[in-house]
Protein backbone atom coordinates (compact mmCIF):
# COMPACT_ATOMS: atom_id res chain seq x y z
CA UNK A 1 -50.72 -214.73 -29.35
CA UNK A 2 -50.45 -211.28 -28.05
CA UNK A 3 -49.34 -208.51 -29.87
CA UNK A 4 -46.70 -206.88 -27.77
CA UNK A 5 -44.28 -210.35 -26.81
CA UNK A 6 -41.68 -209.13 -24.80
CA UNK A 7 -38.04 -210.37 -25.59
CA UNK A 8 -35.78 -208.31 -23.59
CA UNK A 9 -34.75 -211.69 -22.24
CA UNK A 10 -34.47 -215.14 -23.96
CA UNK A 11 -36.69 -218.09 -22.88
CA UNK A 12 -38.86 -215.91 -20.68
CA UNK A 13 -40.58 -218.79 -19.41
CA UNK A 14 -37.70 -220.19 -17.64
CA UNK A 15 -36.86 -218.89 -14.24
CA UNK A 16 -33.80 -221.64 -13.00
CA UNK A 17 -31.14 -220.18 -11.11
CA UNK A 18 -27.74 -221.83 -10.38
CA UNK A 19 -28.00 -224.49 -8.40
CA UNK A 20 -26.66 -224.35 -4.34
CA UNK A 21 -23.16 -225.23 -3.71
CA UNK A 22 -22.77 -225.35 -7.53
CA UNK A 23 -19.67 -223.01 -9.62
CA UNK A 24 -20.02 -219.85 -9.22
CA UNK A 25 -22.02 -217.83 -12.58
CA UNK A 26 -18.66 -216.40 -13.82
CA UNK A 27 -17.10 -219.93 -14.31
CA UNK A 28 -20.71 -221.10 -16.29
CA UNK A 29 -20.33 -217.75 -18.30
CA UNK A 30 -16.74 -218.15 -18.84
CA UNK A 31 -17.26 -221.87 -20.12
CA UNK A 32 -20.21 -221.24 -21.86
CA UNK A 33 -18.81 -218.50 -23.64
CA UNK A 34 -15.60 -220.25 -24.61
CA UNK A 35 -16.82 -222.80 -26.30
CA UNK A 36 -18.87 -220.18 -28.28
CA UNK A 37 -15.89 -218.49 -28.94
CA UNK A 38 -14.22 -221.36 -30.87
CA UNK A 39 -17.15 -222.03 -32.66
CA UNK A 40 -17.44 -218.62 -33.98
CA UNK A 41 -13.73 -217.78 -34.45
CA UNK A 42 -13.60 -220.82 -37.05
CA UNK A 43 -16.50 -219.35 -39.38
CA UNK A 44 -13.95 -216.48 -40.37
CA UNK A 45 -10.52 -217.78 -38.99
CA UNK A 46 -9.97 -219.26 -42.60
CA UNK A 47 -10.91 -216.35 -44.73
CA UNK A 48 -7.34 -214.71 -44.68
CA UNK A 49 -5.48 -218.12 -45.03
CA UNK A 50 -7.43 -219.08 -48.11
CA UNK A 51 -4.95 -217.81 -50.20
CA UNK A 52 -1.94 -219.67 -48.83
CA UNK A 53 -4.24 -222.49 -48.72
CA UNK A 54 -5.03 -222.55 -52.50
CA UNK A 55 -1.01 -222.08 -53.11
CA UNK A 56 -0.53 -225.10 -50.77
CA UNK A 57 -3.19 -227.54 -51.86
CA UNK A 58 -3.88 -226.07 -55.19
CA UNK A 59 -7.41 -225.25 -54.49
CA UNK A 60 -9.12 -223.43 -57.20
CA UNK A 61 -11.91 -220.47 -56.35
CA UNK A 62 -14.87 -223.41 -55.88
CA UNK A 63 -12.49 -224.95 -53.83
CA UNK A 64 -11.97 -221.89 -51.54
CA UNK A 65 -15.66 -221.30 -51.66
CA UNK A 66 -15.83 -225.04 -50.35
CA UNK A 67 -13.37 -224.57 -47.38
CA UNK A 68 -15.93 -221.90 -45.96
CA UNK A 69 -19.42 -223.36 -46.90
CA UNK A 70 -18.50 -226.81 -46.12
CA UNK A 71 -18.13 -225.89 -42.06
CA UNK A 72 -21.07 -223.39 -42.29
CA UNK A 73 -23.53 -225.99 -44.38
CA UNK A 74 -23.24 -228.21 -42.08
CA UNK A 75 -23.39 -226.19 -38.96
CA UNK A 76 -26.72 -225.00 -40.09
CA UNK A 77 -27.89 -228.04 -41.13
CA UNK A 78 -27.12 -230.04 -37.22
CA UNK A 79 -27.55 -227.18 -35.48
CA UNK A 80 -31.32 -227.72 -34.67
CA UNK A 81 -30.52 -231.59 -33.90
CA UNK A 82 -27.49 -230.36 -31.61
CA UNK A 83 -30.33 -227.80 -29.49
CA UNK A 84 -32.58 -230.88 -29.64
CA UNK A 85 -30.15 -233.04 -28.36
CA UNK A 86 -28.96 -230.69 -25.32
CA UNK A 87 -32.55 -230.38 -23.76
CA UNK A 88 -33.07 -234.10 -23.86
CA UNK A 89 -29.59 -235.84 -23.29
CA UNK A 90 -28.13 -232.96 -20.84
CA UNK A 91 -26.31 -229.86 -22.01
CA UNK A 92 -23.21 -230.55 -20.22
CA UNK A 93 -22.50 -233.82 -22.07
CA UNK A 94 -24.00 -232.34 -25.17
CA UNK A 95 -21.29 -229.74 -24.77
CA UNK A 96 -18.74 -231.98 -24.28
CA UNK A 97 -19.35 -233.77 -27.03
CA UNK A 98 -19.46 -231.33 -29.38
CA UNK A 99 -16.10 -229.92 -28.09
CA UNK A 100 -14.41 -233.02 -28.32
CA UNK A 101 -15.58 -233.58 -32.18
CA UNK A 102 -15.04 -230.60 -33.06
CA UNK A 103 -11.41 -230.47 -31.48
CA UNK A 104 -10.54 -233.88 -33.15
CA UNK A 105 -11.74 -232.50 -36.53
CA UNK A 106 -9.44 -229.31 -35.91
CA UNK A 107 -6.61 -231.78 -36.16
CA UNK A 108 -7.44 -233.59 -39.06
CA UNK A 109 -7.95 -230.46 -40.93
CA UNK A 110 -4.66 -229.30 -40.00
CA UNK A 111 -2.88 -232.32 -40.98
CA UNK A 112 -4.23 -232.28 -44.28
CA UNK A 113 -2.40 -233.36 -47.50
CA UNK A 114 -5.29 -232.96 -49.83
CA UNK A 115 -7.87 -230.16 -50.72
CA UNK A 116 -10.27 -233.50 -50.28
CA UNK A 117 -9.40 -233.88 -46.88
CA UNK A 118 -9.61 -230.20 -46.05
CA UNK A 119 -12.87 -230.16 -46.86
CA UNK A 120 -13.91 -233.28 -45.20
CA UNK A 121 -12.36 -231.86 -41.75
CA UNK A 122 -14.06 -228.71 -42.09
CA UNK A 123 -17.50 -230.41 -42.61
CA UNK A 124 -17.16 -232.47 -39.31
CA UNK A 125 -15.62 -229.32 -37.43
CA UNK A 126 -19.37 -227.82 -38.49
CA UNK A 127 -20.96 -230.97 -37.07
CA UNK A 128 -19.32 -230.25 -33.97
CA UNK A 129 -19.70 -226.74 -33.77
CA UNK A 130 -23.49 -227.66 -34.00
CA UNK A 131 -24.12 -230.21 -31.31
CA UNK A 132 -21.85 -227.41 -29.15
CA UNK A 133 -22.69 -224.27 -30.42
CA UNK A 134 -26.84 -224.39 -28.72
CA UNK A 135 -25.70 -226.22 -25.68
CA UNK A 136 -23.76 -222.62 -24.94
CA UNK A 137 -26.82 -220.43 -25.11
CA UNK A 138 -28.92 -222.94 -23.30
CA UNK A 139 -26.44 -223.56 -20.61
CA UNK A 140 -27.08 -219.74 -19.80
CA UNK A 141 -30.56 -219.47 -20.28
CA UNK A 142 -31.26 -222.18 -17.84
CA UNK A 143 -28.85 -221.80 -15.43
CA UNK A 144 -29.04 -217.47 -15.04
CA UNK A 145 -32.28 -216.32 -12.81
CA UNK A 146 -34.36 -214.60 -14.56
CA UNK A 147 -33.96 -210.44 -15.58
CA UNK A 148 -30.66 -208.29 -15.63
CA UNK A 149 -28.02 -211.06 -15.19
CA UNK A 150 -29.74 -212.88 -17.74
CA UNK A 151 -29.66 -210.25 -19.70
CA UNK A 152 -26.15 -209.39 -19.20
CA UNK A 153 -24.85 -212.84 -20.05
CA UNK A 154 -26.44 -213.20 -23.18
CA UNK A 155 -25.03 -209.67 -24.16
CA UNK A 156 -21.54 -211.20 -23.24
CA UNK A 157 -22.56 -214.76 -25.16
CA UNK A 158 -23.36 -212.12 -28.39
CA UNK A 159 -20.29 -209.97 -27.68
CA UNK A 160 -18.46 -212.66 -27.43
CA UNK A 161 -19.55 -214.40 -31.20
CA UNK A 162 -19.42 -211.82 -32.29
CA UNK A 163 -15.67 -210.66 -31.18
CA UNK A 164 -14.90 -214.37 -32.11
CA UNK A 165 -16.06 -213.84 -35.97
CA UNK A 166 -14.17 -210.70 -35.85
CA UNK A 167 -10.67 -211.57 -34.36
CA UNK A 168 -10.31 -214.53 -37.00
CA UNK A 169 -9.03 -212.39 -39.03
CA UNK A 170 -6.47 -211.01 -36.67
CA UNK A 171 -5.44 -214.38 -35.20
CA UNK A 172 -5.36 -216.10 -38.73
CA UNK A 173 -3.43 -213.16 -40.28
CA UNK A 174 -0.67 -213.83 -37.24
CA UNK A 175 -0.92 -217.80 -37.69
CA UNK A 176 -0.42 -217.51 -41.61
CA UNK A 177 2.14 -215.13 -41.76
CA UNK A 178 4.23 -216.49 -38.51
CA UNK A 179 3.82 -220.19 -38.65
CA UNK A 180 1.37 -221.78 -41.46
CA UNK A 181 -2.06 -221.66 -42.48
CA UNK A 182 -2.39 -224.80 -40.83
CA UNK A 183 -2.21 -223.60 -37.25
CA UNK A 184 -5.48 -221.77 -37.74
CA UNK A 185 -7.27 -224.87 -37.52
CA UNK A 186 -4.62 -226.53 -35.04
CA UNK A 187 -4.79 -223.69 -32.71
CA UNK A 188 -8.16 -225.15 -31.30
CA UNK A 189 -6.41 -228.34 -30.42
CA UNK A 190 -4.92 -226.81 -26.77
CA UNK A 191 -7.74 -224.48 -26.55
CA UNK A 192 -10.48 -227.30 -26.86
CA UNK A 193 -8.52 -229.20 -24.92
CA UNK A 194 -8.20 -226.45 -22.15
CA UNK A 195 -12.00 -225.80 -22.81
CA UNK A 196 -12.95 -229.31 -22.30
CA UNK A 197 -11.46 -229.67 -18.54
CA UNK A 198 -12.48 -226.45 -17.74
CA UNK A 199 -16.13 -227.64 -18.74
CA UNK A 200 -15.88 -230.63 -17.09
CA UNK A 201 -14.74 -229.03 -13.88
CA UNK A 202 -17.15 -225.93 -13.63
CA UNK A 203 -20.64 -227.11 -15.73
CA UNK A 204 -23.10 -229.03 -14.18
CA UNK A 205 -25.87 -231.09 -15.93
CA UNK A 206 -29.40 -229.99 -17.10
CA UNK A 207 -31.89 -231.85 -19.31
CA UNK A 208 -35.22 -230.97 -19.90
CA UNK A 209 -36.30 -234.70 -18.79
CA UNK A 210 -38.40 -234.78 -21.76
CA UNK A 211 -38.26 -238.67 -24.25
CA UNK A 212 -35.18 -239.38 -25.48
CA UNK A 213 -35.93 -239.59 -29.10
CA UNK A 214 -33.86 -237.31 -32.17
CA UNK A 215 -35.06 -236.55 -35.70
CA UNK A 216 -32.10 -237.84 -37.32
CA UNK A 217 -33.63 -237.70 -40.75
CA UNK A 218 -35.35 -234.27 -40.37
CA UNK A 219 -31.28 -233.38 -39.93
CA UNK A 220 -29.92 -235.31 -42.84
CA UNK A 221 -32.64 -233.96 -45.12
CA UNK A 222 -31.49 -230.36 -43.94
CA UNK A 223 -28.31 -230.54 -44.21
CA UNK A 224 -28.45 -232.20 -48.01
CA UNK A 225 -31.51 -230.19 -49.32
CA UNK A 226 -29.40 -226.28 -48.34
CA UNK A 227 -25.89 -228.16 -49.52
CA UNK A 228 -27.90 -228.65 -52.86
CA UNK A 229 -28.83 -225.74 -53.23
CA UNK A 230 -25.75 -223.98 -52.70
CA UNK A 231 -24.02 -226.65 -54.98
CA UNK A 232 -26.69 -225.48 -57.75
CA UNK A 233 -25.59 -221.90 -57.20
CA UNK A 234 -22.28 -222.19 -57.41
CA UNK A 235 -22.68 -223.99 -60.91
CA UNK A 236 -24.61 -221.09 -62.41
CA UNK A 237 -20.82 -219.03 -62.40
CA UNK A 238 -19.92 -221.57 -65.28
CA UNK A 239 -23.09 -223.36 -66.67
CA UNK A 240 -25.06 -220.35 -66.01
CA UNK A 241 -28.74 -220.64 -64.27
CA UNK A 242 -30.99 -222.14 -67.36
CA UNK A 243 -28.34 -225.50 -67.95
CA UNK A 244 -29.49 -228.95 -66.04
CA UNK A 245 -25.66 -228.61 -64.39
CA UNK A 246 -27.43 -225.97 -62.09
CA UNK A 247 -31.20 -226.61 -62.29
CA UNK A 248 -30.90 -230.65 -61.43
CA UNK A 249 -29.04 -229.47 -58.44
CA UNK A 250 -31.32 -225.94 -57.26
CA UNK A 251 -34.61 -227.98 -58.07
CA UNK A 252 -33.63 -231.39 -56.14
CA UNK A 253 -32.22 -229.02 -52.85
CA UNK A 254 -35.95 -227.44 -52.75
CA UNK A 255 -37.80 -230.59 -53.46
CA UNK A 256 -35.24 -232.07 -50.50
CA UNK A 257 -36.28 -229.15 -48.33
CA UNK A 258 -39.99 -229.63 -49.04
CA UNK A 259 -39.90 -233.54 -47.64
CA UNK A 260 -38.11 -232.14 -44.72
CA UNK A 261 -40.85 -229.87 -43.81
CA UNK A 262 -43.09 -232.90 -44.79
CA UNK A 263 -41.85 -234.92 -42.26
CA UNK A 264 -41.69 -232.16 -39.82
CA UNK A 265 -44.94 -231.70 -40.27
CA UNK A 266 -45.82 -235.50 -39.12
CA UNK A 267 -43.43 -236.98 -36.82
CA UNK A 268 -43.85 -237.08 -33.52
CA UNK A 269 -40.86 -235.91 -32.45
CA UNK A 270 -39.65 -232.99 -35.53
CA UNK A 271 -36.23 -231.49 -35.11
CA UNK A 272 -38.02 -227.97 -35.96
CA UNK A 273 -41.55 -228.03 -34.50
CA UNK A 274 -43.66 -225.76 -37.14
CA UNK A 275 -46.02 -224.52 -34.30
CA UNK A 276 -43.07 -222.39 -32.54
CA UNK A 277 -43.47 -220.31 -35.74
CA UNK A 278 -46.68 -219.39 -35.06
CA UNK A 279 -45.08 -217.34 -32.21
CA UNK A 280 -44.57 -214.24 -33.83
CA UNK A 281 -41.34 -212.87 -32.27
CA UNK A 282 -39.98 -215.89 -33.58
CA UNK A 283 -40.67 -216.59 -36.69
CA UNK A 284 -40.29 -212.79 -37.40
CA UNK A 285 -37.18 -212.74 -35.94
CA UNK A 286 -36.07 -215.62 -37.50
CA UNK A 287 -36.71 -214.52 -40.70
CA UNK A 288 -34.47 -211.37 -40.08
CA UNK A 289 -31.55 -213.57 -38.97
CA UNK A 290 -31.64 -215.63 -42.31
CA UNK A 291 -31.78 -212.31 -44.44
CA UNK A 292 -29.58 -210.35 -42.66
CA UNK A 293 -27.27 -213.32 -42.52
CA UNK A 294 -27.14 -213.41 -46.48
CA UNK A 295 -25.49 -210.25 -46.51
CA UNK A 296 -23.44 -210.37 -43.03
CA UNK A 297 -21.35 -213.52 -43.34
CA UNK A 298 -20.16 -212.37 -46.69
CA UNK A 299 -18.58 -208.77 -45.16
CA UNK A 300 -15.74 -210.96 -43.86
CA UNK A 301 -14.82 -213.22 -46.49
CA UNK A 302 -15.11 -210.27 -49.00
CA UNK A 303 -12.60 -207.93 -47.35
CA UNK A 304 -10.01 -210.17 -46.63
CA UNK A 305 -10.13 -211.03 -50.72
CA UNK A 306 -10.02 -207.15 -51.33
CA UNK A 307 -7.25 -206.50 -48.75
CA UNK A 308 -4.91 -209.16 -49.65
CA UNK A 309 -5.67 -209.24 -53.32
CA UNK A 310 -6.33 -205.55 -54.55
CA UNK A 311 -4.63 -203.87 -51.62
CA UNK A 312 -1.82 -206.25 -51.39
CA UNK A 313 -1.54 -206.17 -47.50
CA UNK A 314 0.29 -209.41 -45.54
CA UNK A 315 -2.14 -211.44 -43.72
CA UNK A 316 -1.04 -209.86 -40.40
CA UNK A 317 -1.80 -206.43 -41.95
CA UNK A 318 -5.24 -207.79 -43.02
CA UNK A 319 -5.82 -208.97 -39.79
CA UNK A 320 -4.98 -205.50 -38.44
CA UNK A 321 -7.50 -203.79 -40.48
CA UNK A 322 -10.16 -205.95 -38.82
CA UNK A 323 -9.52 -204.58 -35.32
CA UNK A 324 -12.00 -201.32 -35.86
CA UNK A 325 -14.23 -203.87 -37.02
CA UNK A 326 -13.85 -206.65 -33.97
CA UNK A 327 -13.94 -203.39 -31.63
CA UNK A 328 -17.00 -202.17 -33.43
CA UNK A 329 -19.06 -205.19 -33.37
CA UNK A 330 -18.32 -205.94 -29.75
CA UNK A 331 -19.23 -202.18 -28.85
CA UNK A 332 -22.02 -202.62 -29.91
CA UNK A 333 -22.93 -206.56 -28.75
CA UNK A 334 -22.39 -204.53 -25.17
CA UNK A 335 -24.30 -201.60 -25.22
CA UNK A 336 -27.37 -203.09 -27.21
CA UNK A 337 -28.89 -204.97 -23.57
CA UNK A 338 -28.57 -201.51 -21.62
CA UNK A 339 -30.02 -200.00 -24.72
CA UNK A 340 -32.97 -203.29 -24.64
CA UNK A 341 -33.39 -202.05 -20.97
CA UNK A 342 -34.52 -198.38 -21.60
CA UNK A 343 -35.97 -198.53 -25.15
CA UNK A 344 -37.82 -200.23 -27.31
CA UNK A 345 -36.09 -204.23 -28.35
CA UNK A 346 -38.00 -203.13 -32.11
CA UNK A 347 -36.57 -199.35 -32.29
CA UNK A 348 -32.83 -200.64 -31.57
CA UNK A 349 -32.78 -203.49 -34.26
CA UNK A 350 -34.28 -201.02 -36.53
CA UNK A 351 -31.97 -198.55 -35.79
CA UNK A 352 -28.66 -200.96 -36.15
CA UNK A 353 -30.01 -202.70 -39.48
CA UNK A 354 -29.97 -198.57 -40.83
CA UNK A 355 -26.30 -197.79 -39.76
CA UNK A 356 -25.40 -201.30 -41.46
CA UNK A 357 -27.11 -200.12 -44.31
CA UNK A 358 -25.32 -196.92 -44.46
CA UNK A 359 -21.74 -198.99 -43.97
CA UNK A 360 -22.61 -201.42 -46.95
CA UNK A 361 -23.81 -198.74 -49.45
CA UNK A 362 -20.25 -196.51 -48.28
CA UNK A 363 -18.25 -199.92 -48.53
CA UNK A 364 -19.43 -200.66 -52.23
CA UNK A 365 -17.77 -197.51 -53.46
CA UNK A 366 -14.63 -199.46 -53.16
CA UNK A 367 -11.90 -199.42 -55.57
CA UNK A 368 -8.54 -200.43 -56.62
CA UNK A 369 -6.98 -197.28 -55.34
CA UNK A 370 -8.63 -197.92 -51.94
CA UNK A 371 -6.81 -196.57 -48.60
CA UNK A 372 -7.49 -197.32 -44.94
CA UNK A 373 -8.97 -194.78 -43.93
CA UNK A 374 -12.06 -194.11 -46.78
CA UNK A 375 -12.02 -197.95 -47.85
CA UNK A 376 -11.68 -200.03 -44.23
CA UNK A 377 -12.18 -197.86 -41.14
CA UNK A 378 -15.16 -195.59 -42.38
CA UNK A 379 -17.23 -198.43 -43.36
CA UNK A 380 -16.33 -201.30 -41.55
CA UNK A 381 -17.04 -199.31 -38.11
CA UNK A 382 -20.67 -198.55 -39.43
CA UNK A 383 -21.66 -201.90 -40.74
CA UNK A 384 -19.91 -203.75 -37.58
CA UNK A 385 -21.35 -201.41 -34.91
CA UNK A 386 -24.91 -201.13 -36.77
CA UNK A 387 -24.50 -205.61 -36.95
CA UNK A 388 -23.66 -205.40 -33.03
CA UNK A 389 -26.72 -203.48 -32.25
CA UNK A 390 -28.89 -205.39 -34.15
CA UNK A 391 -28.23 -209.15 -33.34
CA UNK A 392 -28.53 -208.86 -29.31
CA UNK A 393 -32.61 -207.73 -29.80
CA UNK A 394 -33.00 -210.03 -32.62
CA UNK A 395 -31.74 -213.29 -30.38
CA UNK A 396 -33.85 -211.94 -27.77
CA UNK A 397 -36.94 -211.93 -29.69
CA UNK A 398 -36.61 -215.20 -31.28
CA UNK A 399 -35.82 -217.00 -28.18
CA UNK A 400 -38.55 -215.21 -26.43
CA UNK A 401 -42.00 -216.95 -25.18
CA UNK A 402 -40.42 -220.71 -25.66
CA UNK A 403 -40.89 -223.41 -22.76
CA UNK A 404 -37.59 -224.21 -20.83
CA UNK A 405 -37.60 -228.04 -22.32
CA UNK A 406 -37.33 -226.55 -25.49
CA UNK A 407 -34.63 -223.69 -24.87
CA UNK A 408 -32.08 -225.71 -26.76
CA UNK A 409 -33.92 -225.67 -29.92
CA UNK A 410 -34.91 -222.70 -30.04
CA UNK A 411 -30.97 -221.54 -29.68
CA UNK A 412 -30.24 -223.59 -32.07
CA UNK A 413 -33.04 -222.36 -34.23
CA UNK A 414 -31.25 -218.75 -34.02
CA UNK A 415 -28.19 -220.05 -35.04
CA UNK A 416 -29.63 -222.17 -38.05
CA UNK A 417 -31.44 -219.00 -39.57
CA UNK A 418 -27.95 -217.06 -39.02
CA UNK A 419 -26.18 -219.41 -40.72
CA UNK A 420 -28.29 -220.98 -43.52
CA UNK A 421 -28.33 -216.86 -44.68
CA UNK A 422 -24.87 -216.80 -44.46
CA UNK A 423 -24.30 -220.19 -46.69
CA UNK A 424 -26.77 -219.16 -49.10
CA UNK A 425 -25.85 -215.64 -49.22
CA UNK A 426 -22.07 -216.29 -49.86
CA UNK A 427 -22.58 -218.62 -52.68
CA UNK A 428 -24.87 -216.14 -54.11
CA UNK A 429 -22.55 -213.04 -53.33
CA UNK A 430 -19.41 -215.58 -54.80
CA UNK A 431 -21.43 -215.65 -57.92
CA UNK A 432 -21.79 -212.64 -58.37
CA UNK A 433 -18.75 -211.02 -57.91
CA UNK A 434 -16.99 -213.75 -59.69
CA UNK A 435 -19.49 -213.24 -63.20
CA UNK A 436 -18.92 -209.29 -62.89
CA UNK A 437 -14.42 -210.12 -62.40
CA UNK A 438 -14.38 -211.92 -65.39
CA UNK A 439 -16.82 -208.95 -67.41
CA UNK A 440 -14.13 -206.26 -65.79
CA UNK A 441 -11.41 -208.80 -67.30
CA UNK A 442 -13.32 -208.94 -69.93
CA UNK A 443 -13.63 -204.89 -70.94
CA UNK A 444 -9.79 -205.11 -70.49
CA UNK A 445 -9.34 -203.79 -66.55
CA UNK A 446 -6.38 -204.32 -64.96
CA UNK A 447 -6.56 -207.63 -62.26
CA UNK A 448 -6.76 -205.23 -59.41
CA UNK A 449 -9.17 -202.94 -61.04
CA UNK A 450 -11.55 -205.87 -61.84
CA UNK A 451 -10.89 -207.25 -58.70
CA UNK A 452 -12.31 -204.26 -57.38
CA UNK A 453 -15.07 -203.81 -58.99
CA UNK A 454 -16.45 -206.91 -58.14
CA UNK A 455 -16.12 -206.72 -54.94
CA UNK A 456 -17.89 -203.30 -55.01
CA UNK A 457 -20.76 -205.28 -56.45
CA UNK A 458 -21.00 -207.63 -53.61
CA UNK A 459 -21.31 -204.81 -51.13
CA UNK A 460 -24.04 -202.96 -53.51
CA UNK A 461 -26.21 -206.32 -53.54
CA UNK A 462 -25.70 -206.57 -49.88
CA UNK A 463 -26.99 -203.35 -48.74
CA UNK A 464 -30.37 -203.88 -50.46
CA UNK A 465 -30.36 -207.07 -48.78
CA UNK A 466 -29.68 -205.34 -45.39
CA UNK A 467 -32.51 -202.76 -46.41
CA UNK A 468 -34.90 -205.82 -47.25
CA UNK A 469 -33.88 -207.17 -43.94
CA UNK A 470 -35.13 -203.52 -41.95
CA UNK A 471 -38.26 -203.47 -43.87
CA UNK A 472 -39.19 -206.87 -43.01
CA UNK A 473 -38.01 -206.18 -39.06
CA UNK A 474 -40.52 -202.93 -39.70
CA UNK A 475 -43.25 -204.72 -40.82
CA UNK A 476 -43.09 -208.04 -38.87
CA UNK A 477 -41.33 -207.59 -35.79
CA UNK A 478 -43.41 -207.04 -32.58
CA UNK A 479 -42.85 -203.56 -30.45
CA UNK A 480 -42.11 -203.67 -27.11
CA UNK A 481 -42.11 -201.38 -24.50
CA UNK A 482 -38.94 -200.32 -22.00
CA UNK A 483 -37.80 -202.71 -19.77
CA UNK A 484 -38.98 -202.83 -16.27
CA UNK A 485 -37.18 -201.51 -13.28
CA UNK A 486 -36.28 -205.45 -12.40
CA UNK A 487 -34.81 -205.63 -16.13
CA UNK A 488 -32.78 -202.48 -16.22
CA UNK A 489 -29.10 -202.70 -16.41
CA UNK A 490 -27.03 -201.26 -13.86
């Protein structure tokens, strides 16, 4: 293919506009984005709860871990069946469906008696958030004519993850402290609910018309071969990486993955067609999602641990000293598609994976002794606002130069790369930080002084990982010139 693929705008093959007499593009956007909302919100809405959790249920730290990886694990791994599924059964239903499980698994979470059952909930909510969470972006895409309103409501679908992964702090900090942890997953009950009329009164239904036929085992082979591997990781913290406790585990996830791409590779119908990676916006894209993902994800979980363990705020004062973040990351979700519309979609992610970089490397100086102002605001403003410029380009690109009947997997190809980074990366990042705790421990530091420091780790490994991720956009990722005058924002 060309060069020079533009991706101001995803799926710029498709050029459907709402249909005549049908809702009016706020209620789609407002649906749309909703439902995207919930899905995000409970990726981080847990992370300042854990620790009322683990008092409650007597968790231990891999059981924490488990609470967070077992929703994102199997997010990724259905999220490419759920895009799949939207093109060819209607993204309306698709929608609904996914809002429904994911509501019903809300409940059961929040009714549980048993760090078992906790888990179990959390790994259907992820099912759910993955036959919902592409149905969202492909809603817009095909139902937003083609240029600036497009544009616009995919900077409002970012900005709006994006605030979603940010206020979960806030709004579990205020459920925990106020009522119980458990109301951060039974808050979604009357919002679904709400969500799910409101859906049912404003959406209208789109397919791509294409077979009916899913790759159910290209799905189940995902899913298992990247829970695998994360299992094998997080057995390296106490069997360390050389013991058959962790290799059985690492080495069956990758040969797992390897029959998945296998029978990619063959069947006629494969969850993730190989060929759209020959498309380079995509697959370079793509690979910048699952990097930068690695290091991303982990920001949240991280500082909640360091502000309610080494800081010793309340969960509503945790949540609090998110808000620069949320405001941050949103900021810059917002201005990136004016930004896309005068300069080059290349030059912007470039430029928001370097102030990242410069947040991470100022958050790893970290330490016990920590205040607000040089420990949360400095650095959390930088690494959210540089995050918020860089994802609106990067979903551009890699849902750029698809066909319309296969908008839905390709959204839920973006997602997938996002959060298969942010899996891996967290088990990784718990690893470490947990091996250089117990060294601190070990050299006689006090608990929040080790605490600290390994934390501080986390964020040192994570800015190389953000660098990586800017050198590989550098190298791989196609230039693109200004929008035209059509494209340009108001």
């Amino acid at each position: 293919m060309a060069a020079r693929t533009p991706y101001p705008t995803p799926s710029a093959t498709a050029h459907t506009t709402a249909p005549p007499g049908g809702p009016p593009l706020w209620a789609v956007l407002l649906a749309a984005c909703s439902g995207q909302f919930l899905v995000v919100l409970d990726v981080s809405v847990v992370n300042v709860a854990l620790p009322s959790m683990r008092s409650d249920l007597g968790l231990g730290e891999t059981g924490l871990q488990w609470v967070v990886n077992a929703y994102v694990l199997t997010f990724a791994g259905f999220l490419l069946l759920g895009g799949r599924a939207a093109d060819l059964f209607g993204r309306k239903r698709v929608f609904l469906v996914g809002l429904g499980l994911f509501t019903a698994a809300s409940l059961a979470g929040g009714l549980a008696q048993e760090p078992w059952q906790l888990i179990a909930a959390r790994a259907v909510q992820g099912v759910g958030a993955a036959v919902l969470s592409p149905a969202t972006l492909t809603i817009l895409t095909t139902t937003f004519p083609h240029g600036a309103a497009r544009t616009r409501a995919i900077g409002t679908w970012t900005a709006v993850g994006a605030g979603g992964g940010a206020a979960g702090a806030l709004v579990g900090g205020l459920l925990t402290e106020y009522l119980s942890w458990r109301w951060v997953l039974l808050v979604n009950v009357p919002v679904g609910a709400l969500v799910l009329v409101a859906a049912t009164l404003w959406l209208t239904e789109s397919r791509s018309g294409a077979v009916r036929r899913l790759d159910v085992p290209g799905a189940v082979l995902a899913t298992a071969g990247l829970s695998s591997l994360a299992y094998g990781i997080v057995q390296t913290e106490s069997h360390g990486w050389a013991t058959g406790a962790s290799l059985v585990p690492l080495l069956g996830g990758l040969a797992v993955l390897g029959v998945f791409l296998a029978v990619e590779a063959r069947t006629k119908a494969p969850l993730m067609p190989l060929r759209l990676f020959r498309i380079r916006a995509v697959s370079a894209a793509n690979a910048v999602m699952l990097v930068c993902g690695g290091a991303m994800f982990a920001m949240w979980y991280f500082m909640s641990l360091y502000l309610q363990n080494v800081l010793h705020y309340s969960p509503v004062k945790a949540g609090l000293a998110f808000l620069p973040h949320s405001l941050s990351i949103v900021l810059g979700s917002k201005l990136a598609p004016r930004l896309m519309a005068r300069f080059d979609g290349k030059a912007l992610a470039l430029a928001g994976g370097s102030l990242a970089a410069v947040g991470y490397a100022w958050q790893s100086r970290m330490d016990a002794d920590g205040t607000f102002l040089s420990a949360v605001l400095g650095p959390g403003v930088a690494m959210s606002l540089g995050a918020g410029l860089l994802m609106t380009p990067l979903a551009a690109a890699a849902t750029s130069g698809a066909a319309q009947s296969e908008a839905g997997l390709v959204s839920g190809l973006v997602n997938t790369s996002r959060q298969i980074g942010g899996a891996l990366g967290l088990t990784v990042l718990a690893t470490i930080a947990a091996e250089r705790i117990s060294s601190a421990r070990g050299d006689g530091d006090t608990a929040e002084t080790a605490l600290a420091t390994g934390y501080a780790q986390v964020f040192t490994v994570a800015t190389g990982i953000i660098v990586a991720a800017v050198v590989l956009m550098a190298l791989t990722l196609p230039r693109t010139s200004a929008a035209t005058g059509a494209d340009r924002m108001a």
